[in-house]
Protein backbone atom coordinates (compact mmCIF):
# COMPACT_ATOMS: atom_id res chain seq x y z
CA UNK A 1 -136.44 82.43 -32.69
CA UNK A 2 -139.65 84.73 -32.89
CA UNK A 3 -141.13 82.82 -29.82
CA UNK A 4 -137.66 83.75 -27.90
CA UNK A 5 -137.99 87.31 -28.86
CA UNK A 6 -141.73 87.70 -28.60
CA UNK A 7 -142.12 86.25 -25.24
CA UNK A 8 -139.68 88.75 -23.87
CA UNK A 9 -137.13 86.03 -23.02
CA UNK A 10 -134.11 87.46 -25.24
CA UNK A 11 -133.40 90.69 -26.80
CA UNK A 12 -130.67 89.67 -29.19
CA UNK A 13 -130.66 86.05 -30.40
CA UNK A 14 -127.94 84.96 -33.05
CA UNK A 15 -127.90 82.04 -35.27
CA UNK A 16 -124.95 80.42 -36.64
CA UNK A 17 -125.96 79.00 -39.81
CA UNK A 18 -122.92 78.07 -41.68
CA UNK A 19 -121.90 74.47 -41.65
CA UNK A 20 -118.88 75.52 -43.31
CA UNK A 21 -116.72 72.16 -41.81
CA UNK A 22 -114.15 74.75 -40.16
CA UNK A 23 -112.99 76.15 -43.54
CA UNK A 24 -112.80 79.99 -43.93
CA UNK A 25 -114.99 80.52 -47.02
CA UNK A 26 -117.83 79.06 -48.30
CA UNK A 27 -120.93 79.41 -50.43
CA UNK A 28 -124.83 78.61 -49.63
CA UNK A 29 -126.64 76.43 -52.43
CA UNK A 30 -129.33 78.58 -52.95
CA UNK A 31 -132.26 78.03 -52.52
CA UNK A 32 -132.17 75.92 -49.83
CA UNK A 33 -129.31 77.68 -47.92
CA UNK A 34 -128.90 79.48 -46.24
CA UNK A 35 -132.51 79.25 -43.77
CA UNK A 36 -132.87 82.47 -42.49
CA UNK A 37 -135.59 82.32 -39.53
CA UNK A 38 -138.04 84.79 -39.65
CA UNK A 39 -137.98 86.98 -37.01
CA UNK A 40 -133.97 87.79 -38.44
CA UNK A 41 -133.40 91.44 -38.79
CA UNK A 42 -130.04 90.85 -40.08
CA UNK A 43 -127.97 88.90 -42.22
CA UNK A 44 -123.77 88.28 -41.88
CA UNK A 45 -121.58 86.32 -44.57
CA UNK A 46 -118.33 85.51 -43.29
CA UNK A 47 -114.75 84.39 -44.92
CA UNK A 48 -111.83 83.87 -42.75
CA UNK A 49 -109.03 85.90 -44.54
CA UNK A 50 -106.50 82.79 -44.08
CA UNK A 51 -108.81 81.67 -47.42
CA UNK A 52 -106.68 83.96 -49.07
CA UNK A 53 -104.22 81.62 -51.15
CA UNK A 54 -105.85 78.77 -50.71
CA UNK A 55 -107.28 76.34 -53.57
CA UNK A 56 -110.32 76.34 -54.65
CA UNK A 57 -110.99 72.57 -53.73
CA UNK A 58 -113.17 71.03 -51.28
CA UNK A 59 -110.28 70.24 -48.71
CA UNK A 60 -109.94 73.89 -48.43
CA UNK A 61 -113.08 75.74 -49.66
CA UNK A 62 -116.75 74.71 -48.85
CA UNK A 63 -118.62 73.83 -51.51
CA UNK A 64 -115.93 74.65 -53.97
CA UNK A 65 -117.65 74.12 -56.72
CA UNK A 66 -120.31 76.58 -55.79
CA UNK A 67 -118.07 79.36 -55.19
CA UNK A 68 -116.18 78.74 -58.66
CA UNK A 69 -119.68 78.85 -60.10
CA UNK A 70 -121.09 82.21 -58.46
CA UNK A 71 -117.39 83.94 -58.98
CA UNK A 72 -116.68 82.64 -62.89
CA UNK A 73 -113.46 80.62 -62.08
CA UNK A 74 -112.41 77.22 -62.04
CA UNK A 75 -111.69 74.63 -59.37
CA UNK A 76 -108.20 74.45 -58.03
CA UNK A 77 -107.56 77.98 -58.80
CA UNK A 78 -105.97 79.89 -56.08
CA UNK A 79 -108.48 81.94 -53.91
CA UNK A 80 -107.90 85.95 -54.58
CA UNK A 81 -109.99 89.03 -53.34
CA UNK A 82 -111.98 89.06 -55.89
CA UNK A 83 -112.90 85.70 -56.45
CA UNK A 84 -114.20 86.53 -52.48
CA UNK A 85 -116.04 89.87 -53.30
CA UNK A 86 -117.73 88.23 -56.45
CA UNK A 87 -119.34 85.65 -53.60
CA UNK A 88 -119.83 88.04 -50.24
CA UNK A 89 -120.56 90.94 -51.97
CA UNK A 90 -123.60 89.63 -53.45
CA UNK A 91 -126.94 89.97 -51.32
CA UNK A 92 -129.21 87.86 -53.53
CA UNK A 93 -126.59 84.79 -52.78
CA UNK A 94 -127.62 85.11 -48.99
CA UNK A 95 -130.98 86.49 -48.23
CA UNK A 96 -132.97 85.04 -51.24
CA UNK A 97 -135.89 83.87 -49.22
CA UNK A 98 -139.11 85.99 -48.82
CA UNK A 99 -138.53 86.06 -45.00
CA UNK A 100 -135.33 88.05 -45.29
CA UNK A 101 -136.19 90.64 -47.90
CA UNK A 102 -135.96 93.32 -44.66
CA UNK A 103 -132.92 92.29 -43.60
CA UNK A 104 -129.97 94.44 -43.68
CA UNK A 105 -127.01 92.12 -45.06
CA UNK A 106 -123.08 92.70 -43.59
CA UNK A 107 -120.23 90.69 -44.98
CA UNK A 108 -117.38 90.32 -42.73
CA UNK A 109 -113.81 89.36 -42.70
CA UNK A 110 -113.35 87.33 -40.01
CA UNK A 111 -109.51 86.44 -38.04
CA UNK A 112 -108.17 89.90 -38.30
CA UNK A 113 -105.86 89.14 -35.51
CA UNK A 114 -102.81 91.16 -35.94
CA UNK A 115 -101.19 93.51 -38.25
CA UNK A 116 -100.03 91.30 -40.19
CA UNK A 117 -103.66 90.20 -41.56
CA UNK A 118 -105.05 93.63 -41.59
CA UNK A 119 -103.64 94.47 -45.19
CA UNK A 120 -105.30 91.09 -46.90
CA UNK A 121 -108.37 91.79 -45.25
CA UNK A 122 -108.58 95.46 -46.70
CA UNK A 123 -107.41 94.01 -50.36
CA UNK A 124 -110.89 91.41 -49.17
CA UNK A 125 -112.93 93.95 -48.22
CA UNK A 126 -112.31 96.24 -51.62
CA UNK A 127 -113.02 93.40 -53.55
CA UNK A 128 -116.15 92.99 -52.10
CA UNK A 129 -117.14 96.66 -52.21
CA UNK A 130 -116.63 96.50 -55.95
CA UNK A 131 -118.79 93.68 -56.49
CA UNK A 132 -121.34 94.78 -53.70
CA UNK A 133 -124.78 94.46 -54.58
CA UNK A 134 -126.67 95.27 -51.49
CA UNK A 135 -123.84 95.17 -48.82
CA UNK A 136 -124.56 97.50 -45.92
CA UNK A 137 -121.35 97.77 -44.53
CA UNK A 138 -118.02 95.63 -44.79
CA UNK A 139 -117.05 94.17 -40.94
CA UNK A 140 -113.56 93.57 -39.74
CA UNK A 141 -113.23 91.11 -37.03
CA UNK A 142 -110.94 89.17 -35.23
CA UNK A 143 -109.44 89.43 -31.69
CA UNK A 144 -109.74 92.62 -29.90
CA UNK A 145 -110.63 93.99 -26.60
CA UNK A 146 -113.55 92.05 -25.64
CA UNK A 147 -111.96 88.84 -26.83
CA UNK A 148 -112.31 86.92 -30.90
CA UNK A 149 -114.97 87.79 -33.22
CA UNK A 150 -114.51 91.46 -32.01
CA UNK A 151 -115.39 94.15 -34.80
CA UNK A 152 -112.20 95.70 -35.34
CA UNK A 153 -113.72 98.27 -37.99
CA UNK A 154 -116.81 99.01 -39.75
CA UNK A 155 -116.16 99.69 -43.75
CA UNK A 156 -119.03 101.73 -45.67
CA UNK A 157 -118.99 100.22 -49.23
CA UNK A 158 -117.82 103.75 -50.44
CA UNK A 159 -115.08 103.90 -48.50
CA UNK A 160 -113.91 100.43 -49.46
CA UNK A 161 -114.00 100.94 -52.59
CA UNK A 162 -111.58 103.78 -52.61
């Protein structure tokens, strides 16, 4: 990634990082995930808000049993907002190696794609502003103008948690 940037051949590279098996929400195990490269000036957590409702099992949650851990609840409980905020709100869960102690860390709430999913994803990204612990900002994506993964809004942790 540094060679890319340093030899002038790309001014923006992203890397997808996630191996979440298609499920919305997931946790890293720490240390070892996730591997930030070096060169990375930011950092982006993402949950689908269709993990809203769904159990806390590994048919439906990544690493289940890692998220129940970091968030203090048990498998097969029914995901809620906060159970969410206690994971993506949390910095030190994402950029806990040395070469991403610079980078600014977003959590976004990903397939905002109508109306319909824009009041879950607010009740997502208030939990997450209460529990924030080093959140820069709180994204809402989904499909918009320029086509999916669009940021629909960009949510200062003070005014999420209001």
């Amino acid at each position: 990634v540094s060679f890319l940037r340093d030899e002038g051949l790309a001014d923006i590279v992203v890397v997808e990082a996630d191996g979440s098996r298609m499920l919305p929400f997931k946790a890293p195990r720490a240390p070892k995930e996730p591997v930030i490269p070096d060169a990375a000036v930011a950092v982006v957590a993402v949950v689908g808000v269709d993990a809203l409702g769904a159990t806390l099992s590994e048919e439906q949650v990544c690493r289940a049993d890692v998220v129940a851990s970091l968030a203090g609840c048990a498998l097969n409980d029914a995901v809620t907002p906060d159970i969410i905020g206690r994971v993506l709100g949390r910095r030190e869960i994402w950029c806990h190696a040395p070469s991403s102690a610079e980078c600014r860390f977003y959590a976004a709430v990903n397939k905002v794609d109508g109306e319909e999913q824009l009041g879950p994803a607010e009740q997502i990204a208030a939990a997450i502003a209460q529990h924030s612990q080093g959140v820069a900002s709180i994204l809402l994506t989904g499909e918009g103008p320029t086509g999916r993964g669009t940021v629909l809004r960009r949510i200062p942790v003070s005014e999420a948690a209001s």
